[in-house]
Protein backbone atom coordinates (compact mmCIF):
# COMPACT_ATOMS: atom_id res chain seq x y z
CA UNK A 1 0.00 0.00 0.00
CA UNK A 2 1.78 3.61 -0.83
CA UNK A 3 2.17 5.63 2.09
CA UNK A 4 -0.15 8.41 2.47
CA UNK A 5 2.65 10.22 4.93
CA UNK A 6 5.97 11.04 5.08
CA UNK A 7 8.65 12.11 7.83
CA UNK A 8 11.42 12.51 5.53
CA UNK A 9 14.79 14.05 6.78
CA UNK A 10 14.56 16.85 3.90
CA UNK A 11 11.44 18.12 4.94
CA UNK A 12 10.35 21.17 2.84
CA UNK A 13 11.05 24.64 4.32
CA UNK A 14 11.83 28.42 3.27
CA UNK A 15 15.93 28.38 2.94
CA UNK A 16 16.33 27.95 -0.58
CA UNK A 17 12.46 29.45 -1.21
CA UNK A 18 12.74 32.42 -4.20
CA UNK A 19 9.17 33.65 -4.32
CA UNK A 20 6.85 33.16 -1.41
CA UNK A 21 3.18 34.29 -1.11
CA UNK A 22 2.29 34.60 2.71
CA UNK A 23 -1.55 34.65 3.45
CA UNK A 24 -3.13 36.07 6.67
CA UNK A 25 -5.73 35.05 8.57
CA UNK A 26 -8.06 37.65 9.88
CA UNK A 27 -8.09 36.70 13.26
CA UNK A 28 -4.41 37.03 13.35
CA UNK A 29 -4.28 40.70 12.29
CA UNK A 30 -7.02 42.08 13.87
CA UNK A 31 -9.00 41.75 17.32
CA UNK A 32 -11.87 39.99 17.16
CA UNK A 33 -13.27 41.43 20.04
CA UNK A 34 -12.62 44.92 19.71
CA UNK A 35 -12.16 44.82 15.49
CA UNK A 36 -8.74 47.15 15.78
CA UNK A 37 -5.47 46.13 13.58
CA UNK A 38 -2.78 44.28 16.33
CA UNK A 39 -0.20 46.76 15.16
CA UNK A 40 2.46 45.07 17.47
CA UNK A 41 1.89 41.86 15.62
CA UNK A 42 2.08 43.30 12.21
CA UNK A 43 5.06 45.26 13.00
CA UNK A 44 6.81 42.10 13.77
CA UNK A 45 5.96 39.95 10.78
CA UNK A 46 7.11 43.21 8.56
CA UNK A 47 10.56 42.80 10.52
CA UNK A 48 10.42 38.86 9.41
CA UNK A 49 9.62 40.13 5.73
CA UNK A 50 12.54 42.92 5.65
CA UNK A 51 14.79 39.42 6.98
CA UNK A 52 13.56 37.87 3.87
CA UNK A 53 14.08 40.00 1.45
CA UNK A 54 17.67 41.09 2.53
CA UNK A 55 18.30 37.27 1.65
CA UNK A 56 16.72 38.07 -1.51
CA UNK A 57 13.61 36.60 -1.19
CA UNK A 58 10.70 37.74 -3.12
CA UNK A 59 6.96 37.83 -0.96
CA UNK A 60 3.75 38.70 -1.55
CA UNK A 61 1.01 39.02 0.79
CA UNK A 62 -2.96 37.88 0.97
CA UNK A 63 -4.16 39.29 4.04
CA UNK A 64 -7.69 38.99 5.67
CA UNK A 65 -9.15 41.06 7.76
CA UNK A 66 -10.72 44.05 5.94
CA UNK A 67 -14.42 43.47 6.12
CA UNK A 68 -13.40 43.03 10.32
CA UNK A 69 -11.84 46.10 10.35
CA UNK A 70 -13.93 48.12 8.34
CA UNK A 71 -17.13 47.02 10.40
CA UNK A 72 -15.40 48.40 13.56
CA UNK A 73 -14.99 51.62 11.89
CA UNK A 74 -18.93 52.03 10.48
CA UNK A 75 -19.72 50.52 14.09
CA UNK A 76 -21.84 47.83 12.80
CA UNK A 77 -22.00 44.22 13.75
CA UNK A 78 -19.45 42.15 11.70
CA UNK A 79 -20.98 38.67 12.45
CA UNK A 80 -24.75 39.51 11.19
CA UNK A 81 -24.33 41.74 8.01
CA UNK A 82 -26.16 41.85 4.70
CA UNK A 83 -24.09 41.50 1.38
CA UNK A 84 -23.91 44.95 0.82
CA UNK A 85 -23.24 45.62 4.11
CA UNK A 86 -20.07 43.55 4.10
CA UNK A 87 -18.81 45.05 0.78
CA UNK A 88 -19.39 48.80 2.73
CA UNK A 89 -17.17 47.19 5.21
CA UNK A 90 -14.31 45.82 3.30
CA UNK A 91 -14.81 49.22 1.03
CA UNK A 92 -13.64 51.40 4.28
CA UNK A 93 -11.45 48.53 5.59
CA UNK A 94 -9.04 47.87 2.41
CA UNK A 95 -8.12 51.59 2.89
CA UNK A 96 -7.20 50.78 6.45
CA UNK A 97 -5.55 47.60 6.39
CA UNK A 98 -3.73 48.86 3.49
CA UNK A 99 -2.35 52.08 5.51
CA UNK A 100 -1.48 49.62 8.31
CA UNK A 101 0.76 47.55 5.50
CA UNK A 102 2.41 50.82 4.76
CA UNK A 103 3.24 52.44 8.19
CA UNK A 104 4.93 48.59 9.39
CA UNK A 105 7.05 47.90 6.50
CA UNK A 106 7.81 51.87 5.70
CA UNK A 107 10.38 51.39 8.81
CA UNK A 108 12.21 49.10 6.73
CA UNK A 109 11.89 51.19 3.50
CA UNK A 110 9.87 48.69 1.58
CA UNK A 111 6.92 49.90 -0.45
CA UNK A 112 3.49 47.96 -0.53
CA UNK A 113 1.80 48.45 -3.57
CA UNK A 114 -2.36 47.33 -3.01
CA UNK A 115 -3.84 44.58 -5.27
CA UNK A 116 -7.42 43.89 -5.17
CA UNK A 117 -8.65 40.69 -7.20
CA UNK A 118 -11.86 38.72 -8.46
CA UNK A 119 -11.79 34.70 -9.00
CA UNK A 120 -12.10 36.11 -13.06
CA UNK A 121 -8.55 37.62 -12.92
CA UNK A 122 -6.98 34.25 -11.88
CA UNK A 123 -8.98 32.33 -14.01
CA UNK A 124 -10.36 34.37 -17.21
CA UNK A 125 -6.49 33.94 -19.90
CA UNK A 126 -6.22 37.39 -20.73
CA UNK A 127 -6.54 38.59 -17.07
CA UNK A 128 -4.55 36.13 -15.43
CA UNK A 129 -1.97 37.39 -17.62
CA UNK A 130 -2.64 41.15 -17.04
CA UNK A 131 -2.53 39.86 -13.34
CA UNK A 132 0.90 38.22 -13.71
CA UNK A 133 2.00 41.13 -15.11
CA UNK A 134 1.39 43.72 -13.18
CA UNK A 135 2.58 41.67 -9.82
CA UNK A 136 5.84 40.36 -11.31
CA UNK A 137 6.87 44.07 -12.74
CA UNK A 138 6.13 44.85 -8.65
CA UNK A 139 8.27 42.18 -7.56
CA UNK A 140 10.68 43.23 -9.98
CA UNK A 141 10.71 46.87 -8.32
CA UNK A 142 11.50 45.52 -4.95
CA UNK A 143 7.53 46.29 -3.69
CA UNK A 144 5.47 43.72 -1.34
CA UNK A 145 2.21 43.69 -2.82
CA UNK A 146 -0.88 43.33 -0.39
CA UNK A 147 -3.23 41.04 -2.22
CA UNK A 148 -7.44 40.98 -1.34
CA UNK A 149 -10.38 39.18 -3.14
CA UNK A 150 -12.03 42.60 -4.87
CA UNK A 151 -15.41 41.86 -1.64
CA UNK A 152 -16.52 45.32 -2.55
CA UNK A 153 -18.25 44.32 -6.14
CA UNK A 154 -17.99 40.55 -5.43
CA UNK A 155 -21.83 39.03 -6.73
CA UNK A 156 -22.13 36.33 -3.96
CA UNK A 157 -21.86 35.74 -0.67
CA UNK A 158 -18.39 36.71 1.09
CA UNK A 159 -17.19 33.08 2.69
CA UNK A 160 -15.31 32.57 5.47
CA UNK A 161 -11.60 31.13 4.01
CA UNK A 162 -11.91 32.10 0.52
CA UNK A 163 -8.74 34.00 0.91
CA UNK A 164 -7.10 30.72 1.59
CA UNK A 165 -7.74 29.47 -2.29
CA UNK A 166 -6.92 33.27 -3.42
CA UNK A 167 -3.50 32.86 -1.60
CA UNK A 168 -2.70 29.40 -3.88
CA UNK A 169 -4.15 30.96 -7.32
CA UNK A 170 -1.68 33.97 -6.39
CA UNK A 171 0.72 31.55 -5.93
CA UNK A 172 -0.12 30.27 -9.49
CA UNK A 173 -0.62 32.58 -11.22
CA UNK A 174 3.01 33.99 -10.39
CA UNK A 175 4.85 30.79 -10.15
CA UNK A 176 5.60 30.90 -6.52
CA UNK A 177 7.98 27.87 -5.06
CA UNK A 178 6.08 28.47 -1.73
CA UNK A 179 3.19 29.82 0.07
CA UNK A 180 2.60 29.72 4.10
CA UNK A 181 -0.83 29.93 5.15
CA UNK A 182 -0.16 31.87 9.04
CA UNK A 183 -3.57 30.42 10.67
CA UNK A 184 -4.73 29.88 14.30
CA UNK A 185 -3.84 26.32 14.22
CA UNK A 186 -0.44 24.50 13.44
CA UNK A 187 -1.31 22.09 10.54
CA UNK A 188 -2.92 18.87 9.77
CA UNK A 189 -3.94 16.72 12.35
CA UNK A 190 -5.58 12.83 11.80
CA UNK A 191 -8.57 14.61 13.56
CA UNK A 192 -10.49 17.73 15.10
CA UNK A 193 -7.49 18.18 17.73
CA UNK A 194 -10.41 20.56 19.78
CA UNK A 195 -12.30 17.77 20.25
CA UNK A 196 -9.73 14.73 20.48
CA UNK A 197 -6.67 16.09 22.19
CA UNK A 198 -4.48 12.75 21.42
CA UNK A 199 -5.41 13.37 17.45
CA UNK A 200 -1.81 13.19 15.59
CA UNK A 201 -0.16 16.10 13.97
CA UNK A 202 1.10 15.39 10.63
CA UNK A 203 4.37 16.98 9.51
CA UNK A 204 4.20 16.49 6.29
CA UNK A 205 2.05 15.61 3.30
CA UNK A 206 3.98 14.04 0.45
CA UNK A 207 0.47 13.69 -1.69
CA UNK A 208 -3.35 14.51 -0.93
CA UNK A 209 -5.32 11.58 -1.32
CA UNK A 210 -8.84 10.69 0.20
CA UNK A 211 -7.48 9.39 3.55
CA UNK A 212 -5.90 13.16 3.66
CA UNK A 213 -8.92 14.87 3.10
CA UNK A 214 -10.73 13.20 5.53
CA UNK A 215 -8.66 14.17 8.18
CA UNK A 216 -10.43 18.08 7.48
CA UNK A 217 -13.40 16.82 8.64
CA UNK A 218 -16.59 18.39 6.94
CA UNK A 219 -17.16 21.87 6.97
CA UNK A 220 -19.35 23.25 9.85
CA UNK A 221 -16.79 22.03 12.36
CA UNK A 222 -15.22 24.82 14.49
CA UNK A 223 -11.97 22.39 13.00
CA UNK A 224 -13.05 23.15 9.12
CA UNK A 225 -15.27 25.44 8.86
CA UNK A 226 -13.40 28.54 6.79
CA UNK A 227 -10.46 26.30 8.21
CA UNK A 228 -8.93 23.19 6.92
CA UNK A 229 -11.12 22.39 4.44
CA UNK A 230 -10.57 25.35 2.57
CA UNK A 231 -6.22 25.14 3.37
CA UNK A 232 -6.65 21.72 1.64
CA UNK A 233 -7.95 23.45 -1.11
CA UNK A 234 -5.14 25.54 -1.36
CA UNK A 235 -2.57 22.89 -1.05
CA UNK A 236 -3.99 20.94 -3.89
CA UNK A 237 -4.21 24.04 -6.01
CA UNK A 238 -0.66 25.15 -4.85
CA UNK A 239 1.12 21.79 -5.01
CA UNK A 240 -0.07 20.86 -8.35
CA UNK A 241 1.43 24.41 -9.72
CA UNK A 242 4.74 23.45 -8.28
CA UNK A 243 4.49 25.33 -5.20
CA UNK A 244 5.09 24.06 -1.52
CA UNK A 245 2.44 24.92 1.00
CA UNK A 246 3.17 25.28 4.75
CA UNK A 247 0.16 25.73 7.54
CA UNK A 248 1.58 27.78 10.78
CA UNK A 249 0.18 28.88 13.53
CA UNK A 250 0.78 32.34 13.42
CA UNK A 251 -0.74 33.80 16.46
CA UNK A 252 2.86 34.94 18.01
CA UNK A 253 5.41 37.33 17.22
CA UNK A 254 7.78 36.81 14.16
CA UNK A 255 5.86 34.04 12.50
CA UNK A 256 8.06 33.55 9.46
CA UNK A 257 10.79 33.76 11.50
CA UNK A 258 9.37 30.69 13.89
CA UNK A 259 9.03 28.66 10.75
CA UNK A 260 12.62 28.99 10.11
CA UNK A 261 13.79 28.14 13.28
CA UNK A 262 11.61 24.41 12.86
CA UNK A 263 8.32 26.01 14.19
CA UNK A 264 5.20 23.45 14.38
CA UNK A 265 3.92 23.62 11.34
CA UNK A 266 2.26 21.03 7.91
CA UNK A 267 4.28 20.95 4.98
CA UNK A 268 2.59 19.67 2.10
CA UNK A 269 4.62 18.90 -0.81
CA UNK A 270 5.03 20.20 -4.37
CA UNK A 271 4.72 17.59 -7.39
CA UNK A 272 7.17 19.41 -9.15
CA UNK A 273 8.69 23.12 -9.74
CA UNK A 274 6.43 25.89 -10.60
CA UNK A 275 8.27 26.19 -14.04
CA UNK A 276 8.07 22.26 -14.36
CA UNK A 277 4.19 22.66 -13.70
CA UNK A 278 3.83 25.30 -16.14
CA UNK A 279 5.60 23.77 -18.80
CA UNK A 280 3.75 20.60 -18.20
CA UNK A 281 0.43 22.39 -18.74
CA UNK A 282 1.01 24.01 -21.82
CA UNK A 283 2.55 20.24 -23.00
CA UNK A 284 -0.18 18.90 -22.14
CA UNK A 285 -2.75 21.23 -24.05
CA UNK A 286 -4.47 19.86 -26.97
CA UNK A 287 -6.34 22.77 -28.52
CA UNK A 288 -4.33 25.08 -30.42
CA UNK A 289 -5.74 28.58 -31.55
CA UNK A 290 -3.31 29.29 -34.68
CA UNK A 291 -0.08 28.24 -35.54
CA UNK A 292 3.50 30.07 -36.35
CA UNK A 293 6.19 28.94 -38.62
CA UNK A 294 10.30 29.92 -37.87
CA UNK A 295 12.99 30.32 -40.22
CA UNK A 296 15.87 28.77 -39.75
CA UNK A 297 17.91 31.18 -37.22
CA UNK A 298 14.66 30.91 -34.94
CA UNK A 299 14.65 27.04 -34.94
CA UNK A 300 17.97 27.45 -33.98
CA UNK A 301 17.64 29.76 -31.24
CA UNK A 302 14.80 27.37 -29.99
CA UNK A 303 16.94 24.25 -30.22
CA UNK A 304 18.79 26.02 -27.71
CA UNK A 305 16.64 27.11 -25.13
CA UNK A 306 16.29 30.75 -26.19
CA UNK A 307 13.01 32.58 -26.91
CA UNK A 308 11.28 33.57 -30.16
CA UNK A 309 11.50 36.64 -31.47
CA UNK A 310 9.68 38.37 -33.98
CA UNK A 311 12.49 38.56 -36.49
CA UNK A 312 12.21 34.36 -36.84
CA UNK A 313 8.48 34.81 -37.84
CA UNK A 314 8.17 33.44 -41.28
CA UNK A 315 4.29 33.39 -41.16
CA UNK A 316 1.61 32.99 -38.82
CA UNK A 317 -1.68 31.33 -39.27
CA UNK A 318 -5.37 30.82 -37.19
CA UNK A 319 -7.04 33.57 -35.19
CA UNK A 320 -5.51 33.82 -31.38
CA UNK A 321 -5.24 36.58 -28.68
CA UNK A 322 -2.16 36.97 -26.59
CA UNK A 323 -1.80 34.48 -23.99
CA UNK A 324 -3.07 31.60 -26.28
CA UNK A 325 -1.65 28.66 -26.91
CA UNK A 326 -0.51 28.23 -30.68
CA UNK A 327 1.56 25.61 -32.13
CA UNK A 328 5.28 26.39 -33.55
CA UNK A 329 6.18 24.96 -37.01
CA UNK A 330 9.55 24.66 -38.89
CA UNK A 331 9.58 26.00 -42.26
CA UNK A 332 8.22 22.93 -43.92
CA UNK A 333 5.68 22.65 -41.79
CA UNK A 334 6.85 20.32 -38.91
CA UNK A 335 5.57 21.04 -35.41
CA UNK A 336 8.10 21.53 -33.17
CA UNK A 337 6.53 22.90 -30.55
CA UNK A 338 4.04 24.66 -28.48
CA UNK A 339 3.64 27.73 -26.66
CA UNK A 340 1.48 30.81 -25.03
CA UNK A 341 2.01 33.81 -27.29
CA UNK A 342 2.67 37.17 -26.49
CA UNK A 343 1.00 39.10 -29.23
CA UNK A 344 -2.42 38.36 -30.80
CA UNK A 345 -2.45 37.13 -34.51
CA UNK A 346 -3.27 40.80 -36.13
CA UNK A 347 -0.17 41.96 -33.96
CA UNK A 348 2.01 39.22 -34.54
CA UNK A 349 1.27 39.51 -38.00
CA UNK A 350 2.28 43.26 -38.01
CA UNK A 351 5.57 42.42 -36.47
CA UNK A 352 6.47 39.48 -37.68
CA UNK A 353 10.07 39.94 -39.88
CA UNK A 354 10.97 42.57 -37.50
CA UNK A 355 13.20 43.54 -34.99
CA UNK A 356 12.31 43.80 -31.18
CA UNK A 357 12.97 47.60 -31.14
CA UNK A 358 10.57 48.00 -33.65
CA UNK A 359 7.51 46.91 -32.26
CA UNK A 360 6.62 49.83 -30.15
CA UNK A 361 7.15 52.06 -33.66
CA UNK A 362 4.83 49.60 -35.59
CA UNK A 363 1.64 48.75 -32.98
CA UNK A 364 1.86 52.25 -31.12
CA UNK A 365 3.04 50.57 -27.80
CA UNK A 366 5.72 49.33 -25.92
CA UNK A 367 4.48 44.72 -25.72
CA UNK A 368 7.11 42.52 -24.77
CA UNK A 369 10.51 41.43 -26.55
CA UNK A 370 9.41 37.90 -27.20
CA UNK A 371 6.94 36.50 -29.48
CA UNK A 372 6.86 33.28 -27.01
CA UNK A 373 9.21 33.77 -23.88
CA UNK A 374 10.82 30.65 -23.44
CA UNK A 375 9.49 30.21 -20.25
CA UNK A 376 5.94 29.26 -22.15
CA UNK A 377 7.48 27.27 -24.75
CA UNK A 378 7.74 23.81 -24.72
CA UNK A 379 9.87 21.62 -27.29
CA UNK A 380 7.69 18.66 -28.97
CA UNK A 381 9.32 15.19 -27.57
């Protein structure tokens, strides 16, 4: 029978980690009782964050905690609010939580840029893409952004946890190799540990099968509810993308730091890298929306791991948008490829035969380098 659990000796952790999404729990960051921001808290994981990224770490943050905050402020009752009611909250509290952000990790110099998202803009191509953008040119500045689902125009109801899944499709969508969910309880255990105090904790997940997700119970329970059902989720999302996926209790000072050091914690496994993941998707895709045929110095330049570049465009055929997959053909005709483009067809057609630093002169605007960055380009076996 294959083991459902494993202690290895390498378990995962954040030492060799390059890109790490951090997601926190509302009840962390702000009192449940009196619905104010725990400043002293937040000031402490922005020191663990300023550790990180003077080691060169690159993190992104999905924090709770707005529609709490911003309820305290209109001085209305958090736990029995209408839908609109709760997007009035998170409205006033984004502002708030976001200023909080700002003040902690200003003492380090580090600017916080605010990102608010829909399920649509992780899922919909050409927003996902627009997404990825706009957070890796952040990263890319040296900014932390402070992710939230977009609760003030949201069209259904505002569930506990959702921020959970948002914190793995961020992870995704910008090919994080980790992402620590900072919650009120440690991990994984075999069951409810509130109501069985002898229930196991598990270490680490090496793959989520059935006998795994039974262990979250069902949701209602004080154990699952908004809890781990929802982190499982996230892992499976997460660890199929490549990512590794840590649960941490983060209810004391320097979190990150703790988890470091060999805090309590679940790791749960990635199946492969984040790049491996991607690459394995876009191998794996059978539809193609158009196709695009090199000439000879661009087969070279594939053949050895370089991108393609509008120059190598012989021709171009089928109708796609950018961020579609298209297939990549030799000059007679052979596929050799696949890969998400960069330009749609009109555009690619436009540039194709020319140089890089021509394309802003030709389509009016400054795209990307690449045709197909080799990073979305997979060679045919």
């Amino acid at each position: 029978m294959e083991p459902l659990l494993t202690q290895k000796k390498h378990t995962p952790n954040i030492t060799n980690a390059k890109r790490i999404v951090v997601k926190i729990g509302s009840a962390l960051l702000v009192n449940e009782q009196t619905g104010t921001i725990r400043y002293q808290w937040l000031e402490k994981l922005a020191d663990d964050i300023a550790d990180l990224k003077k080691q060169g770490k690159e993190l992104l943050i999905v924090s709770s905690g707005a529609i709490a905050v911003g309820s305290q402020h209109l001085k209305i009752n958090s736990r029995i609010l209408k839908l609109e009611e709760k997007q009035a909250a998170a409205a006033t509290g984004q502002i708030r939580l976001a200023h909080a952000y700002e003040t902690a990790l200003a003492r380090h110099s580090i600017t916080v840029a605010q990102i608010l998202l829909s399920p649509e803009d992780t899922e919909e191509r050409r927003r996902h893409l627009n997404a990825r953008a706009t957070l890796t040119t952040l990263l890319n500045f040296g900014v932390v952004p402070i992710i939230n689902e977009n609760d003030t125009v949201t069209t259904k109801e505002i569930r506990f946890g959702d921020n959970d899944r948002l914190g793995a499709r961020v992870a995704q969508m910008i090919s994080a190799d980790t992402l620590i969910l900072l919650s009120d309880v440690d991990g994984l255990y075999e069951r409810d540990p509130k109501k069985d105090k002898t229930a196991k904790h598990i270490a680490n997940v090496e793959r989520i099968t059935p006998a795994i997700n039974a262990m979250a119970g069902v949701a209602g329970t004080n154990y699952s509810s908004g809890g781990m059902v929802t982190k499982l989720a996230a892992a499976k999302i997460a660890t199929n993308a490549g990512c590794q996926m840590a649960i941490l209790a983060g209810n004391r000072m320097n979190p990150l730091t703790s988890l470091i050091q060999g805090a309590k914690c679940t790791w749960f496994q990635a199946s492969s890298t984040p790049r491996g993941a991607r690459k394995s998707w876009i191998a794996s895709a059978i539809s193609s929306n158009g196709s695009i045929f090199l000439d000879e110095g661009a087969m070279e330049a594939l053949y050895s791991g370089r991108s393609i570049l509008p120059a190598g465009i012989l021709s171009i055929s089928g109708t796609f948008k950018r961020g579609d997959l298209v297939t990549v053909h030799s000059a007679n005709g052979e596929e050799v490829a696949k890969g998400l483009v960069a330009y749609s067809a009109t555009d690619a057609g436009m540039i194709q035969g020319h140089k890089s630093k021509e394309i802003e002169s030709i389509l009016g605007y400054r795209g990307r380098d690449e045709l197909i960055h080799r990073d979305d380009l997979v060679l045919n076996e």
